[in-house]
N, C-alpha and C. Protein backbone atom coordinates (compact mmCIF):
# COMPACT_ATOMS: atom_id res chain seq x y z
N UNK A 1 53.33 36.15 79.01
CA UNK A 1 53.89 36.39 80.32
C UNK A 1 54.93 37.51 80.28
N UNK A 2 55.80 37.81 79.22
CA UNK A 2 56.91 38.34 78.91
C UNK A 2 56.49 39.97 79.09
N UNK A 3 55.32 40.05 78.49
CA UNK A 3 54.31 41.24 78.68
C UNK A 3 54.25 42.16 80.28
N UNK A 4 53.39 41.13 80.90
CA UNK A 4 53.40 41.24 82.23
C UNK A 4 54.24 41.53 82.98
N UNK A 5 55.62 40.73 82.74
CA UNK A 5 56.70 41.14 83.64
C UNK A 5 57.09 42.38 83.06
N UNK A 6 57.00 42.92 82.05
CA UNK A 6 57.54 44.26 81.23
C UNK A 6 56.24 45.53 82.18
N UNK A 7 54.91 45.25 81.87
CA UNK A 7 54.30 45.91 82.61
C UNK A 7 54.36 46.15 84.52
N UNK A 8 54.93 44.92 84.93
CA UNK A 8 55.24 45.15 86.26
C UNK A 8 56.55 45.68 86.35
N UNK A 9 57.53 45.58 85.82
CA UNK A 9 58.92 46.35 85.72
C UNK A 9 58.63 47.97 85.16
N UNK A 10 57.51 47.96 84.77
CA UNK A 10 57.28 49.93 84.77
C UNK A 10 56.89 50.16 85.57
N UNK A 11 55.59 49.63 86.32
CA UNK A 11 55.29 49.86 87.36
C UNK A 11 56.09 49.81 88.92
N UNK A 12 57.18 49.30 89.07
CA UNK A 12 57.69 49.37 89.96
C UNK A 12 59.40 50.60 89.66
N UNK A 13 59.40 50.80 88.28
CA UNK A 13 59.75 52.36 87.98
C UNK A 13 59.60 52.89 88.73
N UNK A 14 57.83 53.12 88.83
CA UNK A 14 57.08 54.57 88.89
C UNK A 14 58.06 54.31 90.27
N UNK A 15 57.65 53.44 91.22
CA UNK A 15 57.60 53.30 92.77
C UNK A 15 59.46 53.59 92.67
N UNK A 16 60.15 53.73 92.17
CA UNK A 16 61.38 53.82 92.40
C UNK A 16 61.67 55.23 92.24
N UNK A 17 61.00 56.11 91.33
CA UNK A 17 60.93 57.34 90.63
C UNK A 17 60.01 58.38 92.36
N UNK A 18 59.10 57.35 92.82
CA UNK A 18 58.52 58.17 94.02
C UNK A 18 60.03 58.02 94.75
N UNK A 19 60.80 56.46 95.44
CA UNK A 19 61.34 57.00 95.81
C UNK A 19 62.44 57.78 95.52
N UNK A 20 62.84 58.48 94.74
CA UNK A 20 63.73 59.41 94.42
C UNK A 20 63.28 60.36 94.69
N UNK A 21 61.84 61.14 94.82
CA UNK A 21 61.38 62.04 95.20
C UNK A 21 61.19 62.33 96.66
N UNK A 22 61.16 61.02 97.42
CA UNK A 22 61.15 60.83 98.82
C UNK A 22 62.81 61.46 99.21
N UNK A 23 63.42 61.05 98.53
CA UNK A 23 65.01 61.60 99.11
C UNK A 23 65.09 62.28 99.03
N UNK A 24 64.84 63.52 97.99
CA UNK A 24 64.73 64.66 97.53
C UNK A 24 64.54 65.34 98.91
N UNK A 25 63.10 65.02 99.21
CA UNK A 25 62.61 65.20 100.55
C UNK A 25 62.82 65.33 101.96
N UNK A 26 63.49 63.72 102.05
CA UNK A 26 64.11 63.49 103.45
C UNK A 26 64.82 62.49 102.94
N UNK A 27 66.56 62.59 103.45
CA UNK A 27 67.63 61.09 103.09
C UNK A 27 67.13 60.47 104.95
N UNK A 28 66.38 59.40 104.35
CA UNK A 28 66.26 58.55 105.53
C UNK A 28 66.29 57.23 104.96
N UNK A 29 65.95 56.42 105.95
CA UNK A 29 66.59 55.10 105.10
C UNK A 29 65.13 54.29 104.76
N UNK A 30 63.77 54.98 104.86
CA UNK A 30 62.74 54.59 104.39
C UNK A 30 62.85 55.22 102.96
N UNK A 31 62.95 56.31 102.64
CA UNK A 31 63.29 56.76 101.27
C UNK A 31 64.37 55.90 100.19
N UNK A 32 65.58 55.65 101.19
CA UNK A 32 66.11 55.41 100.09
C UNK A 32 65.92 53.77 99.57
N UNK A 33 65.24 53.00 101.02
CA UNK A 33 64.73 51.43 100.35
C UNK A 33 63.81 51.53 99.46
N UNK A 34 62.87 52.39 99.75
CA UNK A 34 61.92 52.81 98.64
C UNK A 34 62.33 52.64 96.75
N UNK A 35 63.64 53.99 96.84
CA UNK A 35 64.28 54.15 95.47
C UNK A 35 64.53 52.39 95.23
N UNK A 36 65.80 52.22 96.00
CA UNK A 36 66.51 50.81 95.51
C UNK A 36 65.81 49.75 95.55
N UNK A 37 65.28 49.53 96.25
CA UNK A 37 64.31 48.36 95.97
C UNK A 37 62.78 48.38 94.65
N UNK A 38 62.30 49.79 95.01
CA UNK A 38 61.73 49.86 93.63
C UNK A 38 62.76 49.61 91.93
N UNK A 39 63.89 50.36 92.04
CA UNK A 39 64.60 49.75 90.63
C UNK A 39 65.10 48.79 90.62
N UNK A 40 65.59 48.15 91.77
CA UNK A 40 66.35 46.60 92.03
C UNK A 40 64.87 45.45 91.06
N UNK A 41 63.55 45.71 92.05
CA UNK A 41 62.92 44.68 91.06
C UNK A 41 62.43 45.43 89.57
N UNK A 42 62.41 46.23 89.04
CA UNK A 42 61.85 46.94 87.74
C UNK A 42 63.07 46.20 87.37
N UNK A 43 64.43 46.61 87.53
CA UNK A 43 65.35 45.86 86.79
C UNK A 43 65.31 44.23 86.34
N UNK A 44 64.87 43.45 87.59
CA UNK A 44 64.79 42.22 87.69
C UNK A 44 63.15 42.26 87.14
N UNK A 45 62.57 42.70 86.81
CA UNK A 45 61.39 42.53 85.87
C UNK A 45 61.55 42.69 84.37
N UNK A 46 62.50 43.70 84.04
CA UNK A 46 62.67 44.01 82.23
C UNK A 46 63.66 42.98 82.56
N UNK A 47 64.54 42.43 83.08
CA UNK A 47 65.27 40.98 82.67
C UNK A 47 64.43 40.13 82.43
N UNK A 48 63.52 40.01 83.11
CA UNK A 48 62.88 38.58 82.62
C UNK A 48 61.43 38.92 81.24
N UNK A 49 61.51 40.16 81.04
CA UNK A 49 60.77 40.05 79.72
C UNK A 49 61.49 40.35 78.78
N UNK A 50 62.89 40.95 78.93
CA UNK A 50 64.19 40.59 77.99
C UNK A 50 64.06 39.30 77.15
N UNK A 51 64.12 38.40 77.86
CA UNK A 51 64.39 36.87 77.70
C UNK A 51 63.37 36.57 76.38
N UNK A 52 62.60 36.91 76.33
CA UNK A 52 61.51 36.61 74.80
C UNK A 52 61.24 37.76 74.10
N UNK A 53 61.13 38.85 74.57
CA UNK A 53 60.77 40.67 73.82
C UNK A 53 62.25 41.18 73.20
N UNK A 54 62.39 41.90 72.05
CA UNK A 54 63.37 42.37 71.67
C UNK A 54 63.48 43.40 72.97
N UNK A 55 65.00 43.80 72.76
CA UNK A 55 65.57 44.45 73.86
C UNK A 55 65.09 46.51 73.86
N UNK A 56 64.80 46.91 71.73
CA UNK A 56 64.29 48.23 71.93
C UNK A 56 63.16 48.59 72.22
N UNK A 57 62.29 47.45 72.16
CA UNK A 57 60.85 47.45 72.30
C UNK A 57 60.27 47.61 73.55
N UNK A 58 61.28 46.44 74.20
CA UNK A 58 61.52 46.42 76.02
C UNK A 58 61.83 47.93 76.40
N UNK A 59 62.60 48.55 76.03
CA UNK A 59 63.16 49.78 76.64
C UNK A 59 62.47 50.53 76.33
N UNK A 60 61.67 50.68 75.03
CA UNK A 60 60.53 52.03 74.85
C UNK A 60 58.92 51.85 76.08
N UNK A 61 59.00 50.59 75.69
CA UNK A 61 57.83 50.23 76.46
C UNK A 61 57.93 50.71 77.71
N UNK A 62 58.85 50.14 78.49
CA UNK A 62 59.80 50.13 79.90
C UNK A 62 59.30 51.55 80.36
N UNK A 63 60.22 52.59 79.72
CA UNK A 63 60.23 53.95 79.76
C UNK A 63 58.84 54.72 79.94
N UNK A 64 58.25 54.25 78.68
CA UNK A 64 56.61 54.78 78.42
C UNK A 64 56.09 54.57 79.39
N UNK A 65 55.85 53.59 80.31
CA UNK A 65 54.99 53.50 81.55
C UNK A 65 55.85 54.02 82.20
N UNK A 66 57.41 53.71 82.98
CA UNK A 66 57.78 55.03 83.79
C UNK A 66 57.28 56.18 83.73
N UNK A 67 58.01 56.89 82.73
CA UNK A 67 57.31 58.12 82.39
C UNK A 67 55.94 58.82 82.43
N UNK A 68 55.17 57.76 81.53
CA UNK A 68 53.75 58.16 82.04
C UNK A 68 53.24 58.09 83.77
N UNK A 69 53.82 56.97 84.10
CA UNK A 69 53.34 57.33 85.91
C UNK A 69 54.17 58.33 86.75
N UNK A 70 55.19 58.42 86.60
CA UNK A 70 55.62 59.12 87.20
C UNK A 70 55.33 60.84 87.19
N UNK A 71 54.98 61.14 86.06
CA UNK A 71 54.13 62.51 85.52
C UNK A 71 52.83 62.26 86.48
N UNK A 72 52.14 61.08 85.88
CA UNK A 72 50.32 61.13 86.58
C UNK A 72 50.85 60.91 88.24
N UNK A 73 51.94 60.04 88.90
CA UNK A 73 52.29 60.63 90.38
C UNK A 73 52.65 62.52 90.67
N UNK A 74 53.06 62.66 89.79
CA UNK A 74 53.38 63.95 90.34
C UNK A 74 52.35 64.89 90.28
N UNK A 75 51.51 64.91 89.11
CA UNK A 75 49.85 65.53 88.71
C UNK A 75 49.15 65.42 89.96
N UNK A 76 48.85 64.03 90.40
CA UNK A 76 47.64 63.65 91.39
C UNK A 76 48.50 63.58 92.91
N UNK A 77 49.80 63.31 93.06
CA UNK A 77 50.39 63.28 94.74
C UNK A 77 51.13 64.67 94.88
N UNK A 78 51.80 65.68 93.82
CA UNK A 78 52.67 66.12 94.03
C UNK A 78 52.19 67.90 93.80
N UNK A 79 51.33 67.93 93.43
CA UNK A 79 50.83 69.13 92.82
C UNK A 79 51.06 69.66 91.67
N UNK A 80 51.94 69.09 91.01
CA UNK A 80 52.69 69.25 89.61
C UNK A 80 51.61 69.75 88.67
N UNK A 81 51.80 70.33 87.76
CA UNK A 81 50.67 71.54 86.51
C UNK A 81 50.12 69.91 86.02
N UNK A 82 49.01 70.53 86.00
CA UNK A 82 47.77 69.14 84.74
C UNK A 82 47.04 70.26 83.56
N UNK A 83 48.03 70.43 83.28
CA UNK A 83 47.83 71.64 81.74
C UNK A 83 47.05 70.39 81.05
N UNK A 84 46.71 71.01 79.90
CA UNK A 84 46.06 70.05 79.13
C UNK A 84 47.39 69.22 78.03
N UNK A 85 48.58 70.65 77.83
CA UNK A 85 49.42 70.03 76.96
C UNK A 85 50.00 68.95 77.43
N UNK A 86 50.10 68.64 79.10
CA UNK A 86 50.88 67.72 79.08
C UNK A 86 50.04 66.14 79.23
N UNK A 87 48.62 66.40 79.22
CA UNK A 87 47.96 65.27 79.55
C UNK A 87 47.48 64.99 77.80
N UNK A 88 48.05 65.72 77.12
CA UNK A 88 47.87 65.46 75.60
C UNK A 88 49.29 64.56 75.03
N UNK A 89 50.28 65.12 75.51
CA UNK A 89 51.50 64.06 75.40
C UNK A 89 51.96 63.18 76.07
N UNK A 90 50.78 62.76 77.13
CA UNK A 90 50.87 61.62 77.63
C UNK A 90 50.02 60.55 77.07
N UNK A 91 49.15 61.00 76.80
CA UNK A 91 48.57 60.52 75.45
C UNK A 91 48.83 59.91 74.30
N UNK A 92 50.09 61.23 73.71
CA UNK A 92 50.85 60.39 72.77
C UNK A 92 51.71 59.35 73.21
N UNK A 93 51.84 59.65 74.32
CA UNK A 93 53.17 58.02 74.62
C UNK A 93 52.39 57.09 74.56
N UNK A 94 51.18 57.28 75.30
CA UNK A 94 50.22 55.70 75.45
C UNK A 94 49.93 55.53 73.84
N UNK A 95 50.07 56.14 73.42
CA UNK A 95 49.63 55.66 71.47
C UNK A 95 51.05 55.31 71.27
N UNK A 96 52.06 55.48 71.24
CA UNK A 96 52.89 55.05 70.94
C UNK A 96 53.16 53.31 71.68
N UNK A 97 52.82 53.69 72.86
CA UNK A 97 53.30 52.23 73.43
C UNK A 97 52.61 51.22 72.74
N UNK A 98 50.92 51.62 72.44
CA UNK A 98 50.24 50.52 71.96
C UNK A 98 50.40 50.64 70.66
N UNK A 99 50.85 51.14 69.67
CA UNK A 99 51.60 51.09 68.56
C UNK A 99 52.74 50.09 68.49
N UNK A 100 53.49 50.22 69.54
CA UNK A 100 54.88 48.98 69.55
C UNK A 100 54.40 47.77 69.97
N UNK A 101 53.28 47.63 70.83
CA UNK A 101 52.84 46.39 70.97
C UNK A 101 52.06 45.93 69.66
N UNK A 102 51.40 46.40 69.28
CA UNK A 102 50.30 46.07 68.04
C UNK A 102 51.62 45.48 66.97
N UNK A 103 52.46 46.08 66.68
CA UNK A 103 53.41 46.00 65.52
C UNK A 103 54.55 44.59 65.90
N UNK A 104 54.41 44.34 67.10
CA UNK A 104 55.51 43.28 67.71
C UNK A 104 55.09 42.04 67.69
């Protein structure tokens, strides 16, 4: 379970990371519930896979899916470059993430 909530606390990253890009955009107050409420629960998601996952493992993991979505949001919503280098070091993060899981 501890998993899951770690994977839904990146995923609601990403959605916190859009809204930061929404403000960027326009400060309205659909943008900024967007941001805070997307990190309000990511936060309240790595707490509760805190509770059984070591805490660096949590945070690489955590990150690695931020990171990786928020790049593949900006690639596919934002127009952002889809070079090959960077869809090669996104790559490496996903090997890395499943590296820290395999080893944990």
């Amino acid at each position: 379970m501890s998993w899951m909530y770690l994977v839904l606390a990146g995923m609601f990253e990403v959605i916190g990371v859009i809204g930061m890009n929404k403000v960027n955009q326009s400060k309205n107050i659909q943008s900024y519930s967007i941001l805070f409420l997307g990190f309000f629960i990511s936060f309240f998601f790595l707490g509760q896979a805190m509770k059984t996952l070591p805490m660096g493992l949590s945070y690489a993991v955590w990150t690695g899916i931020g990171t990786i979505g928020g790049t593949l949001v900006g690639m596919l919503f934002y127009g952002e470059s889809k070079d090959w280098k960077r869809i090669l070091f996104i790559g490496m993060i996903v090997t890395a993430v499943i590296g820290l899981k395999l080893t944990s």
